[in-house]
N, C-alpha and C. Protein backbone atom coordinates (compact mmCIF):
# COMPACT_ATOMS: atom_id res chain seq x y z
N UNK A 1 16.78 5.81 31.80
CA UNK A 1 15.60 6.63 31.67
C UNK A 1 14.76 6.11 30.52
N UNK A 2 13.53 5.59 30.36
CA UNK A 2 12.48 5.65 29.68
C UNK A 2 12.03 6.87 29.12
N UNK A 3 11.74 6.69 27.86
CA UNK A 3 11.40 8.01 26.84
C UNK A 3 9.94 7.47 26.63
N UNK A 4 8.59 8.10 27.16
CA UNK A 4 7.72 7.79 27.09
C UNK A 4 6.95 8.19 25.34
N UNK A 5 6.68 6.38 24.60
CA UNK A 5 6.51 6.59 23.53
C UNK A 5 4.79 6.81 23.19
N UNK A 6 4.31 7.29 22.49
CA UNK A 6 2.88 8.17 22.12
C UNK A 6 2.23 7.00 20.76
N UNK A 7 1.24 6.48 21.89
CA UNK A 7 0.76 5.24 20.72
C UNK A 7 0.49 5.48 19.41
N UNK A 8 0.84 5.14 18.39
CA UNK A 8 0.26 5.47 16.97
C UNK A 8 -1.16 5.68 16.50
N UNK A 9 -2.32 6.34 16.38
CA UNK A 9 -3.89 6.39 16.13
C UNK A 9 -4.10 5.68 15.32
N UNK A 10 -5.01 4.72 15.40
CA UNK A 10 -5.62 3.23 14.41
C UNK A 10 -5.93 4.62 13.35
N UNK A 11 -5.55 3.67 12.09
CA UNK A 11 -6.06 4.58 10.66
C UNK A 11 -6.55 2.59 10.29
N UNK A 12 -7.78 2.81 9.19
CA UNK A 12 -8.36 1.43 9.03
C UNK A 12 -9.41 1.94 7.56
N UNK A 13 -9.43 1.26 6.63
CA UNK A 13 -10.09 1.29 5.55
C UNK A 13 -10.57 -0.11 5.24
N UNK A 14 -11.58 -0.35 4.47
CA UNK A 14 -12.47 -1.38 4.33
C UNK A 14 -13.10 -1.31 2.62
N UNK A 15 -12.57 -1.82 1.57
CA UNK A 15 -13.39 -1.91 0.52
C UNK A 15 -14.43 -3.13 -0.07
N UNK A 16 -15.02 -2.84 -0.85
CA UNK A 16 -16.14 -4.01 -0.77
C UNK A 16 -16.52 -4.00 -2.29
N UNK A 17 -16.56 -5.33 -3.13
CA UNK A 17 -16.73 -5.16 -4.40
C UNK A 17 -18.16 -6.29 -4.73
N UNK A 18 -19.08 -6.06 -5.51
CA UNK A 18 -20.46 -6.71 -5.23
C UNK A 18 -19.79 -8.27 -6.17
N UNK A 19 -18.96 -8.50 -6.37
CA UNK A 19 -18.70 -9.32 -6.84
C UNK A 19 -17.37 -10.33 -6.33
N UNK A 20 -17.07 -11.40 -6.56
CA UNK A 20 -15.85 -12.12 -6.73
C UNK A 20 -14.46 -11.85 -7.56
N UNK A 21 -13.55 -11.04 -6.96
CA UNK A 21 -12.39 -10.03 -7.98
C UNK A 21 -11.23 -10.98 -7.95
N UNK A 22 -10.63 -10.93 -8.81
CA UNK A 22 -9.01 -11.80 -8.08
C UNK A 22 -7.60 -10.70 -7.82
N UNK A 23 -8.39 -9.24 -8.59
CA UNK A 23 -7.28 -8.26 -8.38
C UNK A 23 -7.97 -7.54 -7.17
N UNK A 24 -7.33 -7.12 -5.86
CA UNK A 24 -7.22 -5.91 -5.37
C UNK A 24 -6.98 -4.79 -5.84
N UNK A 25 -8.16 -3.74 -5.87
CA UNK A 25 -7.85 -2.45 -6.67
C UNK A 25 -8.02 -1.21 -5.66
N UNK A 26 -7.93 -0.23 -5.75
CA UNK A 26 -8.44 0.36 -4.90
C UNK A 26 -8.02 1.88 -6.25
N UNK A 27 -8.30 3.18 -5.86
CA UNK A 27 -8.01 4.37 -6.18
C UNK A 27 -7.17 4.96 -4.59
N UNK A 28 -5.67 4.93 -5.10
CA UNK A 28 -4.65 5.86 -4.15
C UNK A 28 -4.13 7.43 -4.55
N UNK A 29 -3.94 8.12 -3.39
CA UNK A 29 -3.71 9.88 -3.30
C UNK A 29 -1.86 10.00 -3.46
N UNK A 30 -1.47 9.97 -5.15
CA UNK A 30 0.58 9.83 -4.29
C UNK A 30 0.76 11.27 -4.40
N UNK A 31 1.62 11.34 -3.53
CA UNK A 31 2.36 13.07 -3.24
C UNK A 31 3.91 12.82 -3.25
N UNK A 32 4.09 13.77 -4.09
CA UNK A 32 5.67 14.28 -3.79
C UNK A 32 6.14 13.80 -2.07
N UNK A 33 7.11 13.53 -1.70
CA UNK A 33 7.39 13.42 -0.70
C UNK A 33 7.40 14.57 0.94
N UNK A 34 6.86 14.99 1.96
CA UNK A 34 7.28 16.01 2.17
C UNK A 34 7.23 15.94 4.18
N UNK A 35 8.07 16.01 4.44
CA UNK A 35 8.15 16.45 5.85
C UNK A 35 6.52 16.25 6.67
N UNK A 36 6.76 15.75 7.92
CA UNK A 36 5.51 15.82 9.00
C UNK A 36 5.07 17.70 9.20
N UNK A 37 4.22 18.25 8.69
CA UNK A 37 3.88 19.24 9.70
C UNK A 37 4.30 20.90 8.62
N UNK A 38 4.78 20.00 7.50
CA UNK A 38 4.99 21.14 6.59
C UNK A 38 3.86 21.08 4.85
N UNK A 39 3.85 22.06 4.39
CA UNK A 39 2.39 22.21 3.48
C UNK A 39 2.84 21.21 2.40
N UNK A 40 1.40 20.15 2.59
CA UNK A 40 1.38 19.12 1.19
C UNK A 40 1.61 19.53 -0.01
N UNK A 41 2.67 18.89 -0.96
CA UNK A 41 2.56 19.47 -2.21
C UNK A 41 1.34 18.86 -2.72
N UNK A 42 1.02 18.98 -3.94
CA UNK A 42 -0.12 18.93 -5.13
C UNK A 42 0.04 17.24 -5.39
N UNK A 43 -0.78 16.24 -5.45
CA UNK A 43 -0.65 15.40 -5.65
C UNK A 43 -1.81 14.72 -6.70
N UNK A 44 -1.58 13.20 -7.04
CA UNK A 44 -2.65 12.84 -7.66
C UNK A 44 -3.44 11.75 -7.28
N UNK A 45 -4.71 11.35 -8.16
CA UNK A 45 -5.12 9.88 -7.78
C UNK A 45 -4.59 8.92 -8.93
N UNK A 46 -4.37 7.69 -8.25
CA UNK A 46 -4.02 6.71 -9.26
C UNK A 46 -5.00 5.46 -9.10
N UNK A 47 -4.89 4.61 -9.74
CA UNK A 47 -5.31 3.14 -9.82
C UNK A 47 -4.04 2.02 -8.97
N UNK A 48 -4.58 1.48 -7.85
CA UNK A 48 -3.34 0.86 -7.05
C UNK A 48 -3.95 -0.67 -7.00
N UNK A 49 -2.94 -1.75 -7.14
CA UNK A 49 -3.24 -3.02 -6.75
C UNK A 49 -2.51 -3.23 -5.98
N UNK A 50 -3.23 -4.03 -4.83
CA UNK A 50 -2.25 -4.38 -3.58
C UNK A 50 -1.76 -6.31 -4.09
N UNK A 51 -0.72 -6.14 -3.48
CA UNK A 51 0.02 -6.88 -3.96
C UNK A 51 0.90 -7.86 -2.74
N UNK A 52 0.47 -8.78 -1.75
CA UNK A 52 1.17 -9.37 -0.80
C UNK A 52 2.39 -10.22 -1.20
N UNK A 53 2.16 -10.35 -2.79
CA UNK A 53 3.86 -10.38 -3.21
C UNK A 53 4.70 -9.77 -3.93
N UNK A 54 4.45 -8.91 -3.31
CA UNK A 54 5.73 -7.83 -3.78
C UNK A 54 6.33 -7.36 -2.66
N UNK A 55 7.48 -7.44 -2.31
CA UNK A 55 7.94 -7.01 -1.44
C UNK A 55 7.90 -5.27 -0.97
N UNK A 56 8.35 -4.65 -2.06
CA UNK A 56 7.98 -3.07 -1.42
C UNK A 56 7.12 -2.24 -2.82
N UNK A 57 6.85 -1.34 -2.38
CA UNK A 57 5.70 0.09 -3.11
C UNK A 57 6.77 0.04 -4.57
N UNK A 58 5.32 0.24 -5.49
CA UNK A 58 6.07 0.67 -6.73
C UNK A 58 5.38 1.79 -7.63
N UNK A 59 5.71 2.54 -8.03
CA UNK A 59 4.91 3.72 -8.98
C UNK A 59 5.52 3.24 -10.43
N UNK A 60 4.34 3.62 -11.69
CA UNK A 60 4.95 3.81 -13.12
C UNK A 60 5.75 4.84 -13.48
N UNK A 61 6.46 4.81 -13.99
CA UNK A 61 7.06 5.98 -14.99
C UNK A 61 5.74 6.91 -15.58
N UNK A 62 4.88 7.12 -15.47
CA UNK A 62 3.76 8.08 -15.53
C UNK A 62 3.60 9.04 -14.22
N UNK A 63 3.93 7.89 -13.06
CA UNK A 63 3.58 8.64 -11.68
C UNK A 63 4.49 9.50 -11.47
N UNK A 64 6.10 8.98 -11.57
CA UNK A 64 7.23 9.75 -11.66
C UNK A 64 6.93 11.01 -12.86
N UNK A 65 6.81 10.79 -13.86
CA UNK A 65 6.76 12.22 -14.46
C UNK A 65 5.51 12.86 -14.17
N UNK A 66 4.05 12.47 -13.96
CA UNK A 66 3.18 13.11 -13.11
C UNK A 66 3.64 14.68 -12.33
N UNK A 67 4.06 13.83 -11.57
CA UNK A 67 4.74 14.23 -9.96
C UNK A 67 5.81 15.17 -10.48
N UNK A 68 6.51 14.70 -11.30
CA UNK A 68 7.69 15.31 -10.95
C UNK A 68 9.16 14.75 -10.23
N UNK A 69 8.68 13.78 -9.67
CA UNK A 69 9.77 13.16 -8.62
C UNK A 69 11.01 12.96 -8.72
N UNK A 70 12.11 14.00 -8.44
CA UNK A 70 13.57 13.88 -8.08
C UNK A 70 13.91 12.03 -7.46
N UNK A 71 14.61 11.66 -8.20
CA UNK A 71 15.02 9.87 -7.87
C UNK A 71 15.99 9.89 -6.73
N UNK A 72 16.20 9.25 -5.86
CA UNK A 72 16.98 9.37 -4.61
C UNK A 72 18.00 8.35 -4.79
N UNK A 73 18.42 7.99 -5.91
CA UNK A 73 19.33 6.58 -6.13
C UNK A 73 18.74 5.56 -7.06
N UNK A 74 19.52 4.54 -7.52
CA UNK A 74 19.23 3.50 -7.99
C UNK A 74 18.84 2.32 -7.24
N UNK A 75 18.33 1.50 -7.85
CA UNK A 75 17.50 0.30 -7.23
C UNK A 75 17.97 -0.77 -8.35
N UNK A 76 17.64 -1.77 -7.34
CA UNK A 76 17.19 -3.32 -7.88
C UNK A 76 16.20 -4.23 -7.62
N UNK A 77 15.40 -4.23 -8.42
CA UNK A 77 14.20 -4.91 -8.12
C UNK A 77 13.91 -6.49 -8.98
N UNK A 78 13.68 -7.30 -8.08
CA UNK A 78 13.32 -8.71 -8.47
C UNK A 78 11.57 -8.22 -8.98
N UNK A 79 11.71 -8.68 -10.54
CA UNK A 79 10.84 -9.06 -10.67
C UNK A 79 10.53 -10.24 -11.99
N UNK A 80 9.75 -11.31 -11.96
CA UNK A 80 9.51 -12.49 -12.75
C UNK A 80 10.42 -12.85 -12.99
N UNK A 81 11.17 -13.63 -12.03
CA UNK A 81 12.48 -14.38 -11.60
C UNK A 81 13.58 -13.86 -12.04
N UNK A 82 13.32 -12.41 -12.50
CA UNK A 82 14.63 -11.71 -12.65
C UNK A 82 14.91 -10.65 -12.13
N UNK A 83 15.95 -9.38 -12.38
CA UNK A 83 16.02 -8.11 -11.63
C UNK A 83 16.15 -6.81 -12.62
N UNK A 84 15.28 -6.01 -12.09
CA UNK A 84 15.18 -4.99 -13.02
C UNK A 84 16.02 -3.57 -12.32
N UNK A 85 17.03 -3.23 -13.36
CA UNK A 85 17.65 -2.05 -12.51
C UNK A 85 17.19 -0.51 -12.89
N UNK A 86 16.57 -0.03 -12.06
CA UNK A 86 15.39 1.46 -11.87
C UNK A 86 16.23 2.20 -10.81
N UNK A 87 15.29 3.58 -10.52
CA UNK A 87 15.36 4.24 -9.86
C UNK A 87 14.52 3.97 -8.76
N UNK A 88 15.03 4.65 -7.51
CA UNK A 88 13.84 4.90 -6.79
C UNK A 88 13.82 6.34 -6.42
N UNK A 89 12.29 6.54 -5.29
CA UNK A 89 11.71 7.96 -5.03
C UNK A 89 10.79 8.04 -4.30
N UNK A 90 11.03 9.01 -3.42
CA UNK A 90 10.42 9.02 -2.09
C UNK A 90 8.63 9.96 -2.26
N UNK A 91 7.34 9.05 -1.58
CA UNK A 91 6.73 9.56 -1.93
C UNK A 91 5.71 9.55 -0.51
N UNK A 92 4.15 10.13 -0.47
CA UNK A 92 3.67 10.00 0.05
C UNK A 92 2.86 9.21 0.00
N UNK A 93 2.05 7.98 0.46
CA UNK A 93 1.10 7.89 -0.10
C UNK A 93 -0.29 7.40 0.65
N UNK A 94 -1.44 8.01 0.29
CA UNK A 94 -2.65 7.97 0.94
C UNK A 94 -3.83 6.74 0.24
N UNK A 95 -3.81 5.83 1.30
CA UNK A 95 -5.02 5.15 0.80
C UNK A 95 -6.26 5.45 1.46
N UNK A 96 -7.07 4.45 1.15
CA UNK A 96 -8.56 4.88 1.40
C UNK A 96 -8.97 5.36 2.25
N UNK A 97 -9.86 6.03 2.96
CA UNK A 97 -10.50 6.69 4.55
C UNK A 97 -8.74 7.32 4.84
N UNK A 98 -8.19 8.25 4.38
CA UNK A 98 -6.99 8.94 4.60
C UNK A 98 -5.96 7.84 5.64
N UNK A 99 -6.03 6.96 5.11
CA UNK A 99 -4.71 5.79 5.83
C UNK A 99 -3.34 6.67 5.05
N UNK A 100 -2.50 7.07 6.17
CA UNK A 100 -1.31 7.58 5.58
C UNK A 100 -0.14 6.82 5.56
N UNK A 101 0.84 6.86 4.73
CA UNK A 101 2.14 6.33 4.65
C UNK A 101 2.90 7.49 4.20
N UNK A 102 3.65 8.12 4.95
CA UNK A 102 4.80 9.23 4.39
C UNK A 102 6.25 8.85 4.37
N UNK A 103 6.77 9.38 3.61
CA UNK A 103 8.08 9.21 3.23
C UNK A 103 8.56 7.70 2.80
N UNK A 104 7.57 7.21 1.74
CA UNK A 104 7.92 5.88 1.25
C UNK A 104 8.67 5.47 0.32
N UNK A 105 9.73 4.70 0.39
CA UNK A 105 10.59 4.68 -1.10
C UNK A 105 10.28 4.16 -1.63
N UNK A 106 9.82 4.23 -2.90
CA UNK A 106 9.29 3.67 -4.12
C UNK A 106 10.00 3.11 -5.14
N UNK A 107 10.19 2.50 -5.85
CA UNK A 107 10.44 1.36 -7.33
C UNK A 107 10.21 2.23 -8.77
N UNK A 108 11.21 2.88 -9.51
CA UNK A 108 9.98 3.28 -10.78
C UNK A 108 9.78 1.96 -11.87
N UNK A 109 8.98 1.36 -11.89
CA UNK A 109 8.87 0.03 -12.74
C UNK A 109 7.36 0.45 -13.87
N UNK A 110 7.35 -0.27 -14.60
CA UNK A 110 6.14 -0.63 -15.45
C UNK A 110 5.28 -1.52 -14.90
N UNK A 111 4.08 -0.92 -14.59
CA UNK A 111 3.02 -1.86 -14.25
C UNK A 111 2.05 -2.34 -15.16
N UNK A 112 1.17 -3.31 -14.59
CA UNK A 112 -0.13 -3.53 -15.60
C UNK A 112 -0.60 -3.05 -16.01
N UNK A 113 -1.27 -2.56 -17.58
CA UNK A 113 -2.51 -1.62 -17.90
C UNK A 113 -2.45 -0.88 -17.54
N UNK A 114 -3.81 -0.20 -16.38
CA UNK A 114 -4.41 0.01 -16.15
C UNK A 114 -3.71 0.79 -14.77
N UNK A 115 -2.84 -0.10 -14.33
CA UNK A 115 -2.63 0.01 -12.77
C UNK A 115 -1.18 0.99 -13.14
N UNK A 116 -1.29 2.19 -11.84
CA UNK A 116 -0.02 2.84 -11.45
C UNK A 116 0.89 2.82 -10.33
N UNK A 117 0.13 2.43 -9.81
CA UNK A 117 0.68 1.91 -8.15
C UNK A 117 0.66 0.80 -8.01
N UNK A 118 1.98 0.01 -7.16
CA UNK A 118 1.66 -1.08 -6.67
C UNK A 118 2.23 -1.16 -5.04
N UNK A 119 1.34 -1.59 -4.27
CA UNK A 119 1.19 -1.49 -2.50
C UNK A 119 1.57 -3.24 -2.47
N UNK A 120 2.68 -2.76 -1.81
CA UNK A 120 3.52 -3.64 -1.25
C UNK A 120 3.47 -4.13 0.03
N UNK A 121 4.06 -5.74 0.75
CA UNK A 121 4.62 -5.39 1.99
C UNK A 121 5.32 -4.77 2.91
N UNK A 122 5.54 -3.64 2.56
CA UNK A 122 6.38 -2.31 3.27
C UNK A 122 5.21 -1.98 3.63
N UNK A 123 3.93 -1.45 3.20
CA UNK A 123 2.71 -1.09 3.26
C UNK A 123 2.21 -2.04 4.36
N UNK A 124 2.09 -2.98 3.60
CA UNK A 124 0.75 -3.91 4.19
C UNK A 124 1.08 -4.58 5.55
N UNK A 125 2.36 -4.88 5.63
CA UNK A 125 3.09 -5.27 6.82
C UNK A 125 2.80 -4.79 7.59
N UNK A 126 2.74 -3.12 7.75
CA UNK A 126 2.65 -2.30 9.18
C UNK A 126 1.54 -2.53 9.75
N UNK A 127 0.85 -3.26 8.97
CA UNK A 127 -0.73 -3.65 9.90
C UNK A 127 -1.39 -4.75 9.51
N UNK A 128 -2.43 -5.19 9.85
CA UNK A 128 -3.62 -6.02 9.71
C UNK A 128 -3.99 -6.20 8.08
N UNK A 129 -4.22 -7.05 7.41
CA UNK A 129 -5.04 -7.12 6.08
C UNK A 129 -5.65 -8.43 5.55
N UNK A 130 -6.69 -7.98 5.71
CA UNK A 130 -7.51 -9.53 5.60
C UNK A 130 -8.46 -8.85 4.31
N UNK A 131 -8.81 -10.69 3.25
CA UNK A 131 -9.58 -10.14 2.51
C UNK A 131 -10.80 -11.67 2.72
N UNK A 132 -11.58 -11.71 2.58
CA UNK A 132 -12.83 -12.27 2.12
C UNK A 132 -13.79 -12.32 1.12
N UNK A 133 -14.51 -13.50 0.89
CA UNK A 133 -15.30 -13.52 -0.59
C UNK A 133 -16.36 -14.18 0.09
N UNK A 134 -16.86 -13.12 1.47
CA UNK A 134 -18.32 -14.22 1.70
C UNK A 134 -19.77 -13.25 1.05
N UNK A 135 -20.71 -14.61 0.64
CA UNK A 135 -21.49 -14.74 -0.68
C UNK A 135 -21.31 -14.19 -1.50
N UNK A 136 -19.56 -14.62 -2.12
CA UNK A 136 -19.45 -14.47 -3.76
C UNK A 136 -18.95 -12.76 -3.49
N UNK A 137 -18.66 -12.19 -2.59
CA UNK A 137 -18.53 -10.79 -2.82
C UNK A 137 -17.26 -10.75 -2.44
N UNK A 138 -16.31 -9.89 -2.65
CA UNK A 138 -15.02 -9.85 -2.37
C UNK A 138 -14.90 -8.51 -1.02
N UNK A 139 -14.50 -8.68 0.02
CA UNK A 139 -14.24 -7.72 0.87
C UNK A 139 -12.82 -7.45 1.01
N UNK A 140 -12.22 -7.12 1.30
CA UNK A 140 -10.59 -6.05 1.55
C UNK A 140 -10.64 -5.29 3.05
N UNK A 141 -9.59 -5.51 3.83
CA UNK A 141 -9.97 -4.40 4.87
C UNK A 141 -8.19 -4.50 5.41
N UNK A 142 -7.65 -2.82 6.51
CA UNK A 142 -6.34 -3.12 6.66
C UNK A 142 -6.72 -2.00 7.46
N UNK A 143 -5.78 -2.02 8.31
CA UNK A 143 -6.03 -1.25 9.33
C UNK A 143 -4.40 -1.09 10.20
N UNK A 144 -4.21 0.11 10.70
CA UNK A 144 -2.54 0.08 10.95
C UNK A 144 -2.77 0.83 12.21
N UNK A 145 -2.31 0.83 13.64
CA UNK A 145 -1.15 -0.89 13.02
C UNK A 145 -1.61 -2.07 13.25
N UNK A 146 -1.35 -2.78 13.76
CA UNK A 146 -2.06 -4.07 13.81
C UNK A 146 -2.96 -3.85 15.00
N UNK A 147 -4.03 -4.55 15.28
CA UNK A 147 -4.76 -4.81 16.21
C UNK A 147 -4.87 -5.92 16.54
N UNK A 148 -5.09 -6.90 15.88
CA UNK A 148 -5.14 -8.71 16.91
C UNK A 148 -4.41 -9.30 15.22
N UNK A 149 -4.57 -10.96 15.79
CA UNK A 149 -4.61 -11.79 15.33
C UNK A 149 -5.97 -12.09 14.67
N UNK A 150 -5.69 -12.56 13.06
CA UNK A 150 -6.64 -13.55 12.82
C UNK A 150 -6.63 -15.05 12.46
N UNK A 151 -7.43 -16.04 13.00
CA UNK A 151 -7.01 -17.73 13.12
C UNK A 151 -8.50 -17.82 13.05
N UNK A 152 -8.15 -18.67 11.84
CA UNK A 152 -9.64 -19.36 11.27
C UNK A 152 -9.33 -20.87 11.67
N UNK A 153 -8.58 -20.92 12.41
CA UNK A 153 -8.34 -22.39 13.13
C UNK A 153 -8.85 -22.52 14.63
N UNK A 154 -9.28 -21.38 15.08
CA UNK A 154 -9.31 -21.43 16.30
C UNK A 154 -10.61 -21.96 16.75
N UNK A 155 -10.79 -22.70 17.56
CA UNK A 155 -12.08 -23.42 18.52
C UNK A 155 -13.49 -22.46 18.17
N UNK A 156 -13.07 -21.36 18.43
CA UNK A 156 -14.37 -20.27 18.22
C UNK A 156 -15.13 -20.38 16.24
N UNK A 157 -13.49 -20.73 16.07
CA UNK A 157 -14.32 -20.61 14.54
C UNK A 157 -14.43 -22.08 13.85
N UNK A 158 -14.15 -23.25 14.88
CA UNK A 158 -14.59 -24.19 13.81
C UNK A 158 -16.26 -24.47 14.42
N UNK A 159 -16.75 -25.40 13.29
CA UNK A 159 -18.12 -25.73 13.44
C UNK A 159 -18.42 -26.90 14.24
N UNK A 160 -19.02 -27.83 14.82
CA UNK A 160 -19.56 -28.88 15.17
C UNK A 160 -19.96 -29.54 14.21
């Protein structure tokens, strides 16, 4: 018997910076962790850099006490050719144009400055993410789940 499965609804955000950036930034919504279909707890905004090398989501020790967040276990995380042993903690988290990710396990690590979040390939994987710098401007865009391929090799896109 086939269990007829219910396509996932494209969620897709697009940022645009008037300039040439080398960080991806964006402002992300994290929430306590909480069930499909039951009332959002209270959450906040943070400062997020996406990050295609990092393997999974990470919050500061600010976001964790923020929040509040009960730790679901210990972790090990590679980072700058070594491993850092943290907690982790399950969270929600909302990026731009309400792109959702629920029930994500998170890293508690120290980030840059500025930055509290870091969006990982756990994130970015589930879909599409292309960025561009045409005339000098930096574009960002991701969209879940995937929709095509992109090939800047392909016949259509080279020139004569």
């Amino acid at each position: 018997m086939t269990v007829p499965s219910t396509p996932m609804p494209v969620a897709a955000f697009t940022a645009r910076h008037p300039r040439r950036v080398n960080r991806l930034i964006t402002e992300v919504h994290i929430f306590p962790a909480h069930a499909y279909g039951s009332p959002q707890p209270a959450g906040k905004v943070y400062k997020a850099l996406y990050d295609t090398g990092a393997t999974h989501s990470s919050v500061s020790p600010k976001v964790v006490a923020d929040l509040n967040l009960p730790s679901i276990g210990a972790r090990r995380v590679g980072v700058g050719g070594g491993n850092l042993d943290t907690t982790s903690h399950l969270v929600n988290i909302r990026l731009l144009n309400n792109v959702m990710f629920s029930m994500m396990p998170v890293a508690k690590i120290a980030l840059q400055n500025d930055i509290d979040v870091l969006i990982g390939m756990d994130v970015l994987g589930a879909g599409d993410f292309a960025v561009t710098h045409q005339n000098n401007c930096t574009t960002f865009s991701f969209c879940v789940p995937s929709q095509k391929e992109i090939d800047y090799t392909s016949p259509a896109h080279q020139k004569s």
